[in-house]
PDB file of N, CA and C in Angstrom:
ATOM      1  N   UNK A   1      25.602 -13.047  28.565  1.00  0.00           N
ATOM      2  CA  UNK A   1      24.622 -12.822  27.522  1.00  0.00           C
ATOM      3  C   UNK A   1      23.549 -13.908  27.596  1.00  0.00           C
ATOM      4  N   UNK A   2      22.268 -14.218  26.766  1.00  0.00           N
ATOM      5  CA  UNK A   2      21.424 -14.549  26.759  1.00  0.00           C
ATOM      6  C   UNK A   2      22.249 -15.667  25.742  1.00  0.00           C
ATOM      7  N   UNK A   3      20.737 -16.785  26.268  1.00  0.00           N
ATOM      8  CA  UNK A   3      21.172 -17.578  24.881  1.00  0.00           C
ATOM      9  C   UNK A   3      20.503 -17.447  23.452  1.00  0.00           C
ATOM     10  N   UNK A   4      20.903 -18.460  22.486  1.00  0.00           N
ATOM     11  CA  UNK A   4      20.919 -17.766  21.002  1.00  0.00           C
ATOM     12  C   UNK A   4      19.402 -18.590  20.916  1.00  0.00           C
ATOM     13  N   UNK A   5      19.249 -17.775  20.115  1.00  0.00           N
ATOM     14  CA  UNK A   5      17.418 -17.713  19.840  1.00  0.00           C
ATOM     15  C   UNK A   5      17.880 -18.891  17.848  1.00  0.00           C
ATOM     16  N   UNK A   6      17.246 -19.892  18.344  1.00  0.00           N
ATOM     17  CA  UNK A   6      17.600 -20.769  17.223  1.00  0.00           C
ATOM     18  C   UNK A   6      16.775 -20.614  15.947  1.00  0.00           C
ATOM     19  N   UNK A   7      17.449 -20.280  14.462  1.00  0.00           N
ATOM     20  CA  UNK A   7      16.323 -20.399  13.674  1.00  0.00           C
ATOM     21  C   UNK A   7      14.852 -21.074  13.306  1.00  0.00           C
ATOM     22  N   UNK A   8      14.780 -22.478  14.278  1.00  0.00           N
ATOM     23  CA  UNK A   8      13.436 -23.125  14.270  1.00  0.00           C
ATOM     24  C   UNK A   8      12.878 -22.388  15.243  1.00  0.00           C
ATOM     25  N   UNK A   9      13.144 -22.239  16.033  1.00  0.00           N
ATOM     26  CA  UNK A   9      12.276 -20.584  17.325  1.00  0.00           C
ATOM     27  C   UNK A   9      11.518 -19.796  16.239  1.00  0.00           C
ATOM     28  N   UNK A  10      13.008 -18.904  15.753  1.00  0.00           N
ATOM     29  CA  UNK A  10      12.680 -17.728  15.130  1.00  0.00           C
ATOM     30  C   UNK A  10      11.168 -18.126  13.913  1.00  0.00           C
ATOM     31  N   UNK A  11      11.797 -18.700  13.333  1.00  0.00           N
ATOM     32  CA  UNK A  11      10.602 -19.123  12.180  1.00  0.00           C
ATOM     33  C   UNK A  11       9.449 -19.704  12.453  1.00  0.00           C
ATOM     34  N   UNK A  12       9.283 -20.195  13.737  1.00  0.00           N
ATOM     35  CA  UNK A  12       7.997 -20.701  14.349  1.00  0.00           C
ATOM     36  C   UNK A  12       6.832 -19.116  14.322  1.00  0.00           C
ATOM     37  N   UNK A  13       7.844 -18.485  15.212  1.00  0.00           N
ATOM     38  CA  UNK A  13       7.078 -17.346  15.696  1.00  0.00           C
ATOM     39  C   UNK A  13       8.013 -16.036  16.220  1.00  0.00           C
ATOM     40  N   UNK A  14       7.491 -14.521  15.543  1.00  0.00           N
ATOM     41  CA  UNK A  14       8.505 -13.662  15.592  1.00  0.00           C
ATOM     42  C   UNK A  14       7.141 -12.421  15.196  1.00  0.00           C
ATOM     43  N   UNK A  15       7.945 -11.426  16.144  1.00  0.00           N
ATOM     44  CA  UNK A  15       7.183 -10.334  15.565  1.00  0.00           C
ATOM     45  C   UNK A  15       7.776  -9.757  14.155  1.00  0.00           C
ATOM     46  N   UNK A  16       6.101  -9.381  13.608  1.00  0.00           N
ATOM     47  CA  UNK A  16       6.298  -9.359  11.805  1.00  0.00           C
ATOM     48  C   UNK A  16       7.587  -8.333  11.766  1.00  0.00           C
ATOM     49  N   UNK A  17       8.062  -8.238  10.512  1.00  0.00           N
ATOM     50  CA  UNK A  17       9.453  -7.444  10.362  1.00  0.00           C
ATOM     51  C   UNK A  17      10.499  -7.712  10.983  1.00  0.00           C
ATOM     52  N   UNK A  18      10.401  -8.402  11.910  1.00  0.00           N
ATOM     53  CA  UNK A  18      11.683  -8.644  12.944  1.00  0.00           C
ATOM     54  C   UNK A  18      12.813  -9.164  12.214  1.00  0.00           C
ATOM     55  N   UNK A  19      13.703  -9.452  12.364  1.00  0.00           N
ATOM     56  CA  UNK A  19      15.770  -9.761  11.769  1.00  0.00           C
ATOM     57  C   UNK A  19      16.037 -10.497  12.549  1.00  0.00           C
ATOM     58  N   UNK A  20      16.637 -11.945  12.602  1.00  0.00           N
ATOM     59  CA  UNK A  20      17.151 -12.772  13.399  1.00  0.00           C
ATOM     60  C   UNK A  20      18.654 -12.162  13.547  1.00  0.00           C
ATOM     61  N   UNK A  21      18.827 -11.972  14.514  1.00  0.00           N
ATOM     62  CA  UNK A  21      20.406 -11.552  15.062  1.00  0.00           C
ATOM     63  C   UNK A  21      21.093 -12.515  16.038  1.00  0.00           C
ATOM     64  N   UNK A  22      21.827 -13.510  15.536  1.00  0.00           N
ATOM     65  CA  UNK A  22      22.447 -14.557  16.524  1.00  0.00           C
ATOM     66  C   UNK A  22      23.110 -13.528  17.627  1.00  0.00           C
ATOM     67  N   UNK A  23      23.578 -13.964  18.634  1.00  0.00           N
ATOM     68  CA  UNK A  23      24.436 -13.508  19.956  1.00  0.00           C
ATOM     69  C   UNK A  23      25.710 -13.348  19.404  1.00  0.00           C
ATOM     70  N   UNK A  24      25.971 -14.565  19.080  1.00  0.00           N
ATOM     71  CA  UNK A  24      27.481 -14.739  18.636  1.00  0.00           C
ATOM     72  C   UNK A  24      28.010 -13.874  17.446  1.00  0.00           C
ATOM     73  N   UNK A  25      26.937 -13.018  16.436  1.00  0.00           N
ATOM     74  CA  UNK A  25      27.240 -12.334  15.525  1.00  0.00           C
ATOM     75  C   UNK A  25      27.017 -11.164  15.957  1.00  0.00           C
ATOM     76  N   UNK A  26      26.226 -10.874  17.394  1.00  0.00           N
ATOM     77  CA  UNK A  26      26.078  -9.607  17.164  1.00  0.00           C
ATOM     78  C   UNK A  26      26.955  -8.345  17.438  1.00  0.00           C
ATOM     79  N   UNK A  27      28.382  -8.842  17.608  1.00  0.00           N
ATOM     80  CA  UNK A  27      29.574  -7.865  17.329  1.00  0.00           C
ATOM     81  C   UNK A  27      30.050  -7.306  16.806  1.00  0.00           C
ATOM     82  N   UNK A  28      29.755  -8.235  15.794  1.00  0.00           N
ATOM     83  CA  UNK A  28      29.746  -7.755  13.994  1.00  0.00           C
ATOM     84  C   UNK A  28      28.827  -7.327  12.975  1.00  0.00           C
ATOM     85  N   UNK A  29      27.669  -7.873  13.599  1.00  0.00           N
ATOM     86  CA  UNK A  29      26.627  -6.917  12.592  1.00  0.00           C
ATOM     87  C   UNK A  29      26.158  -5.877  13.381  1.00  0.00           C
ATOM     88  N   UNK A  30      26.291  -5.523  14.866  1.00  0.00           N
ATOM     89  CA  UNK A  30      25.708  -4.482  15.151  1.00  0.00           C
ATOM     90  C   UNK A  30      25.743  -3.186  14.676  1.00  0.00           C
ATOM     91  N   UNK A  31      26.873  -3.101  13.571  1.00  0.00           N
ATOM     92  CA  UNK A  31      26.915  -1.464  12.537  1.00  0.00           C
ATOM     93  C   UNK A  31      25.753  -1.674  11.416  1.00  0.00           C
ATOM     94  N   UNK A  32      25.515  -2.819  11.412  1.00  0.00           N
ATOM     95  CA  UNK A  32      24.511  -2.765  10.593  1.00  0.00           C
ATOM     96  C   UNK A  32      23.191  -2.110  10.586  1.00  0.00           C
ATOM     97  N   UNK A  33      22.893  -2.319  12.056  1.00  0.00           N
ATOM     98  CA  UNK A  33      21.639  -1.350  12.537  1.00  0.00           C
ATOM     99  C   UNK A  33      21.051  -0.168  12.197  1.00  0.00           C
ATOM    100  N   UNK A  34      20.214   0.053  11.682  1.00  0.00           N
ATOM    101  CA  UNK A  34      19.805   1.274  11.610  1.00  0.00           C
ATOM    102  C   UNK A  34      20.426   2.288  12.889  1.00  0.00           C
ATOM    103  N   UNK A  35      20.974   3.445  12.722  1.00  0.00           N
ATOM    104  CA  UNK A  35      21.613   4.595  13.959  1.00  0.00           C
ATOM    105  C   UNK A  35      20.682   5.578  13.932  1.00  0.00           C
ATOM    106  N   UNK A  36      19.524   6.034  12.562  1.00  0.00           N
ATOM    107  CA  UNK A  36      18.440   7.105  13.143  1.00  0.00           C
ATOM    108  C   UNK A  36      17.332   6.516  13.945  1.00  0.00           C
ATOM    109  N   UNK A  37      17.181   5.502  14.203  1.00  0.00           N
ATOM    110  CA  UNK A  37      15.742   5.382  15.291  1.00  0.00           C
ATOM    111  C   UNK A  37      15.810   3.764  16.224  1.00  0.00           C
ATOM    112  N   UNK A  38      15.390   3.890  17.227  1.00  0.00           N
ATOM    113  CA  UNK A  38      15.444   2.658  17.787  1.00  0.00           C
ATOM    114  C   UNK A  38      15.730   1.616  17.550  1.00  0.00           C
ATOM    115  N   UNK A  39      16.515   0.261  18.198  1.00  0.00           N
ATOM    116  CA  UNK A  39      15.852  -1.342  17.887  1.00  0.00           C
ATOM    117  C   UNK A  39      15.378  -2.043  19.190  1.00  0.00           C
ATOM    118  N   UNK A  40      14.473  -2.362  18.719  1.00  0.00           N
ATOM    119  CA  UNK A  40      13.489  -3.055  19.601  1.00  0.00           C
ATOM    120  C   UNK A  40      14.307  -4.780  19.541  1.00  0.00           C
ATOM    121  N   UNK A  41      14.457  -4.931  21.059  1.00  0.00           N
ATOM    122  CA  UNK A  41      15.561  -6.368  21.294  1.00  0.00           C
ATOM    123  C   UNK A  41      14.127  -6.776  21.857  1.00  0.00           C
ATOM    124  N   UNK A  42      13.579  -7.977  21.095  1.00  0.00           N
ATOM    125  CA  UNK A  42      12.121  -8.838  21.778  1.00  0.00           C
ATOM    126  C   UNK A  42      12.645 -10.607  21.491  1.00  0.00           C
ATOM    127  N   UNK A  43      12.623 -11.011  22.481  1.00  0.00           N
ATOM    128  CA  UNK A  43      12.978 -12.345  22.359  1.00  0.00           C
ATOM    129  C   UNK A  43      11.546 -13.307  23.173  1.00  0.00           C
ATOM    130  N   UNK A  44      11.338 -14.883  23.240  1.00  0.00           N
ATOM    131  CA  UNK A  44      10.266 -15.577  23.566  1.00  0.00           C
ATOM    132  C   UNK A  44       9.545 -14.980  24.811  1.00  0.00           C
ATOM    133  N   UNK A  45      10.470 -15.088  25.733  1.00  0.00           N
ATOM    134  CA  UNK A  45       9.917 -15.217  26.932  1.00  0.00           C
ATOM    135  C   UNK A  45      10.063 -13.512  27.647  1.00  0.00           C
ATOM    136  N   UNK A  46      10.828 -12.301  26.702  1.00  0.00           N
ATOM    137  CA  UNK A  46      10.911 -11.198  27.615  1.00  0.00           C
ATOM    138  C   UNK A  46      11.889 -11.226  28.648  1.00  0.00           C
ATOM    139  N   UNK A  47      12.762 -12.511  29.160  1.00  0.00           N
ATOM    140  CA  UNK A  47      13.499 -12.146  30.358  1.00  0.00           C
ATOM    141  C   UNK A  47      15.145 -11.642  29.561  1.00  0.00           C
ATOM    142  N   UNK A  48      15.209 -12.029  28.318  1.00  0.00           N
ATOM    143  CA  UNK A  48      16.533 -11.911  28.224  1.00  0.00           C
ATOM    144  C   UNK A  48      16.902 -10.551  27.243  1.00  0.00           C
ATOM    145  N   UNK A  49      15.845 -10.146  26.797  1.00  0.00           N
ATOM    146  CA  UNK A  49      15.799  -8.751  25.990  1.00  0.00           C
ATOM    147  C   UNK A  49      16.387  -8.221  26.607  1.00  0.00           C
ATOM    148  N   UNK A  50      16.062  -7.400  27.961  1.00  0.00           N
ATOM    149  CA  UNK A  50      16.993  -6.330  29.138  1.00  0.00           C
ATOM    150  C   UNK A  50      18.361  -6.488  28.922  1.00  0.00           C
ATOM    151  N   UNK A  51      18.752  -7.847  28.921  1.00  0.00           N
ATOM    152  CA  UNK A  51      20.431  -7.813  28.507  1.00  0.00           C
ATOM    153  C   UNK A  51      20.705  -7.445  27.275  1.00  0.00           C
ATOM    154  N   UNK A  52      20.137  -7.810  26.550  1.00  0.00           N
ATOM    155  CA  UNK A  52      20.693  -7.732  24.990  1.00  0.00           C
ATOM    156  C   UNK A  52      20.846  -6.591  25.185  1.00  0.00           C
ATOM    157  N   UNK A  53      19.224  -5.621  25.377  1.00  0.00           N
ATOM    158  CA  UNK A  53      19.166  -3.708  24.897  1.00  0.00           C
ATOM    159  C   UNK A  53      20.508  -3.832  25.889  1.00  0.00           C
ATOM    160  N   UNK A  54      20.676  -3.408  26.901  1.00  0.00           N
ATOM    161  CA  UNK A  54      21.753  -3.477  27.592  1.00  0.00           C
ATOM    162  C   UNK A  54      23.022  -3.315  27.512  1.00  0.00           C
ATOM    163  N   UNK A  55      23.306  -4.321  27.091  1.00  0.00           N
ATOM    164  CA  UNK A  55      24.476  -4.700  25.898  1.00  0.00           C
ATOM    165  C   UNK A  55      24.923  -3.560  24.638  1.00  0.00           C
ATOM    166  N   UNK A  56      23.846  -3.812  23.966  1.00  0.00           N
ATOM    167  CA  UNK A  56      23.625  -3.144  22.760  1.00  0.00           C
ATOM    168  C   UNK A  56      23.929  -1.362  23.062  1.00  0.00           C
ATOM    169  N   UNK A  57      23.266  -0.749  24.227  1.00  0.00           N
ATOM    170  CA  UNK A  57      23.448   0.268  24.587  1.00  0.00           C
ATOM    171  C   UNK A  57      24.983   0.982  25.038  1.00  0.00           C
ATOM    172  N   UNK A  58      25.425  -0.363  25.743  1.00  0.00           N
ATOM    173  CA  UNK A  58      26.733   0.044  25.853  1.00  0.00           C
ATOM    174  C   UNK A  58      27.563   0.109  24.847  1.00  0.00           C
ATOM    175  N   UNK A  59      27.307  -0.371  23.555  1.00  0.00           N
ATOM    176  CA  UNK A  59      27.999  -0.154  22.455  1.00  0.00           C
ATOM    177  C   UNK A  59      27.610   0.809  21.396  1.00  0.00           C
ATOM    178  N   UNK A  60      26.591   2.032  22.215  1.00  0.00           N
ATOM    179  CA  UNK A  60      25.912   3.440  21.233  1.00  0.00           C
ATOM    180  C   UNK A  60      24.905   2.783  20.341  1.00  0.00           C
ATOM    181  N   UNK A  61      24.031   1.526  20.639  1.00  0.00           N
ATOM    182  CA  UNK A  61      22.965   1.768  20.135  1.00  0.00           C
ATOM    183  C   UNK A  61      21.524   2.080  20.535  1.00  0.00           C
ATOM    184  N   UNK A  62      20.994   2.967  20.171  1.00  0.00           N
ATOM    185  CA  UNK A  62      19.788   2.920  20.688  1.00  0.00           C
ATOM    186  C   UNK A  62      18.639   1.786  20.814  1.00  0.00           C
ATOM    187  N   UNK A  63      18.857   0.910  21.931  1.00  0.00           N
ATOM    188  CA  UNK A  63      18.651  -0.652  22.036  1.00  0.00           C
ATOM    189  C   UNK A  63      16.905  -0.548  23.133  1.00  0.00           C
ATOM    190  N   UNK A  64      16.030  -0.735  22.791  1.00  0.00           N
ATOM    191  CA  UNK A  64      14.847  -0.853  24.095  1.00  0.00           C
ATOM    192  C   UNK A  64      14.466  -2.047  23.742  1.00  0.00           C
ATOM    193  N   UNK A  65      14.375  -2.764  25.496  1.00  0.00           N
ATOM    194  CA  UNK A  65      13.762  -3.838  25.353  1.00  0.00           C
ATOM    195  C   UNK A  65      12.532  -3.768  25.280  1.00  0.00           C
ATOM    196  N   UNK A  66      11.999  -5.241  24.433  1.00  0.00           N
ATOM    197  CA  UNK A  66      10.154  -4.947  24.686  1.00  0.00           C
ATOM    198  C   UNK A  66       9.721  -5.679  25.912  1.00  0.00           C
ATOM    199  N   UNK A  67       8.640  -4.893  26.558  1.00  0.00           N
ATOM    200  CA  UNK A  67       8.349  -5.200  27.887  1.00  0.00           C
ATOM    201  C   UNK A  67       8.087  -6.852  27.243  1.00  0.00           C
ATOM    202  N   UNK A  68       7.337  -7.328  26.689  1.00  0.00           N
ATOM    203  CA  UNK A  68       6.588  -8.660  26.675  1.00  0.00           C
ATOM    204  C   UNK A  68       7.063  -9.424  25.672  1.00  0.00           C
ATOM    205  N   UNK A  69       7.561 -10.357  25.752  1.00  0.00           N
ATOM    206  CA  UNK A  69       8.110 -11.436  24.868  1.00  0.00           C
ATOM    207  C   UNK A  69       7.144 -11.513  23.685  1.00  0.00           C
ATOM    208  N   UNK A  70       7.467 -12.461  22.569  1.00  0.00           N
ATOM    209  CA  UNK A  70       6.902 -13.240  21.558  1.00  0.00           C
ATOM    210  C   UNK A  70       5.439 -14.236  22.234  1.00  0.00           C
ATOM    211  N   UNK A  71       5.559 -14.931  22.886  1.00  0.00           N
ATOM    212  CA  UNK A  71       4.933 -15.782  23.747  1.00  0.00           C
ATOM    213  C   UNK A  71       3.992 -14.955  24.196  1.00  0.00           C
ATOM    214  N   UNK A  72       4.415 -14.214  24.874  1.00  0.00           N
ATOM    215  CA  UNK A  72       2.768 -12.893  25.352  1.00  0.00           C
ATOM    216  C   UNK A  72       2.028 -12.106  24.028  1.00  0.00           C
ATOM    217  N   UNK A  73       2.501 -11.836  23.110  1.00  0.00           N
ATOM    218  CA  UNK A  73       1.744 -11.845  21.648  1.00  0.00           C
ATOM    219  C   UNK A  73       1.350 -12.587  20.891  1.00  0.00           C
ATOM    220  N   UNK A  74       1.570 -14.315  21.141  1.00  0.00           N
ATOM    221  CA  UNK A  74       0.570 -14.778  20.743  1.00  0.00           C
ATOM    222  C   UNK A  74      -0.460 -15.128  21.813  1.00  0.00           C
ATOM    223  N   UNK A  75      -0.196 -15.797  23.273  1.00  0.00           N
ATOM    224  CA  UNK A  75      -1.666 -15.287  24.003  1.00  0.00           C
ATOM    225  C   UNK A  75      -1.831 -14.487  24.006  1.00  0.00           C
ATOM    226  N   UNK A  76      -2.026 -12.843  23.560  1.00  0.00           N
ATOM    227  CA  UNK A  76      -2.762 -11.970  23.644  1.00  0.00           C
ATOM    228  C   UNK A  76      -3.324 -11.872  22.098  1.00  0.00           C
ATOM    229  N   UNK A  77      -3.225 -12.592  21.346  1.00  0.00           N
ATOM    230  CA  UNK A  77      -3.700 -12.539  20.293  1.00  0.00           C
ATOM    231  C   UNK A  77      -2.985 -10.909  19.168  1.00  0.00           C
ATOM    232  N   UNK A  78      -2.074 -10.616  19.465  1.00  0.00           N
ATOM    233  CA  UNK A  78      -1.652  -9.630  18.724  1.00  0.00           C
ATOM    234  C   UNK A  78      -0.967 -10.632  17.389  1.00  0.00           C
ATOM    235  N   UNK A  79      -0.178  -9.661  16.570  1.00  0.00           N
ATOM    236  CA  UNK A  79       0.641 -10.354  15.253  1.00  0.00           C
ATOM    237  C   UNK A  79       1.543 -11.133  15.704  1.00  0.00           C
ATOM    238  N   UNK A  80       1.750 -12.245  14.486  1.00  0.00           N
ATOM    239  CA  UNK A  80       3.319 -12.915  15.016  1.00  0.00           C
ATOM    240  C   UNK A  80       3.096 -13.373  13.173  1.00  0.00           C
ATOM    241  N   UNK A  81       4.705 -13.005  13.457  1.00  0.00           N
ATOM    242  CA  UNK A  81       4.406 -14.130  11.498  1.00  0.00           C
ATOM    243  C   UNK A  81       5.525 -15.369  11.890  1.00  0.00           C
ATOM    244  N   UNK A  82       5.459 -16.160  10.711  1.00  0.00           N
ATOM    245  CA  UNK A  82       6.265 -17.781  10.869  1.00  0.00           C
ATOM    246  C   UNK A  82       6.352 -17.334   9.833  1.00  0.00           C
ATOM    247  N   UNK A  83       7.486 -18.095   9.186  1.00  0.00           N
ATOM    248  CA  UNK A  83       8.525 -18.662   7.961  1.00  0.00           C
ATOM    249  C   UNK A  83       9.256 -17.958   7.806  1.00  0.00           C
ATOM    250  N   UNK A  84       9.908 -17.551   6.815  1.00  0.00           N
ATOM    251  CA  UNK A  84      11.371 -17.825   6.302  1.00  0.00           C
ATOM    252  C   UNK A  84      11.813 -16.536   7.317  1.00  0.00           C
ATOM    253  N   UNK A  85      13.478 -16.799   7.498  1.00  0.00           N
ATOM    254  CA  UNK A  85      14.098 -16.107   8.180  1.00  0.00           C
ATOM    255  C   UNK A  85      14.520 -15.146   8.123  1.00  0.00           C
ATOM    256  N   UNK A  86      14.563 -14.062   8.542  1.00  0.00           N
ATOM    257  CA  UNK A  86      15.512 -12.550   8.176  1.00  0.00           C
ATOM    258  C   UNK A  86      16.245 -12.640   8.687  1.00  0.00           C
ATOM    259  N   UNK A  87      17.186 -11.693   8.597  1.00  0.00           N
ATOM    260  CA  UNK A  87      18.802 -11.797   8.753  1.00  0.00           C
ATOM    261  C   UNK A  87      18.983 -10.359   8.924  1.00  0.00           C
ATOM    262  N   UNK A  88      19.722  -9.666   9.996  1.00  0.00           N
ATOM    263  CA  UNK A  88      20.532  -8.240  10.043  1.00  0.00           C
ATOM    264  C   UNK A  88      21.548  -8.364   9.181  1.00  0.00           C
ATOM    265  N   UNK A  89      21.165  -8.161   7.792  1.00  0.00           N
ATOM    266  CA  UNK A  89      22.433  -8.351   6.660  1.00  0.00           C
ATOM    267  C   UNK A  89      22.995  -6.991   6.483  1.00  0.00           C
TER     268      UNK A  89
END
């Protein structure tokens, strides 16, 4: 698996709406997921999403990675929000 995306990451910079989902939890909250429509697995850099969706897929969720990290939306000037953290509760 990828490594865990740390809450000072997350809260720096995250696409808006996004849910922080540790690695280590995501065994257990993955029923949490919405099951009618996609989740989009987007992490900094884009290389480690593919595993997660991956992952995630092999366990029946409908998991797509996003082609382009966090990091490529803010040089491209698209959205990113900072502060407080969400949670896949």
């Amino acid at each position: 698996m990828a490594r865990e995306v740390t809450q000072e990451a997350f809260a720096a910079g995250h696409v808006p709406g996004a849910l922080l989902m540790p690695l280590r939890s995501a065994p257990t909250q993955c029923g949490e997921l919405p099951a009618d429509r996609p989740v989009y697995v987007i992490r900094a850099g884009g290389n480690h999403s593919m595993t997660v969706a991956d992952w995630m897929n092999s366990r029946g969720i409908d998991a797509r990675s996003a082609a382009d990290g966090t990091s490529v939306r803010v040089r491209g000037g698209r959205p990113v929000a900072a502060g407080p953290i969400g949670h896949a509760a």
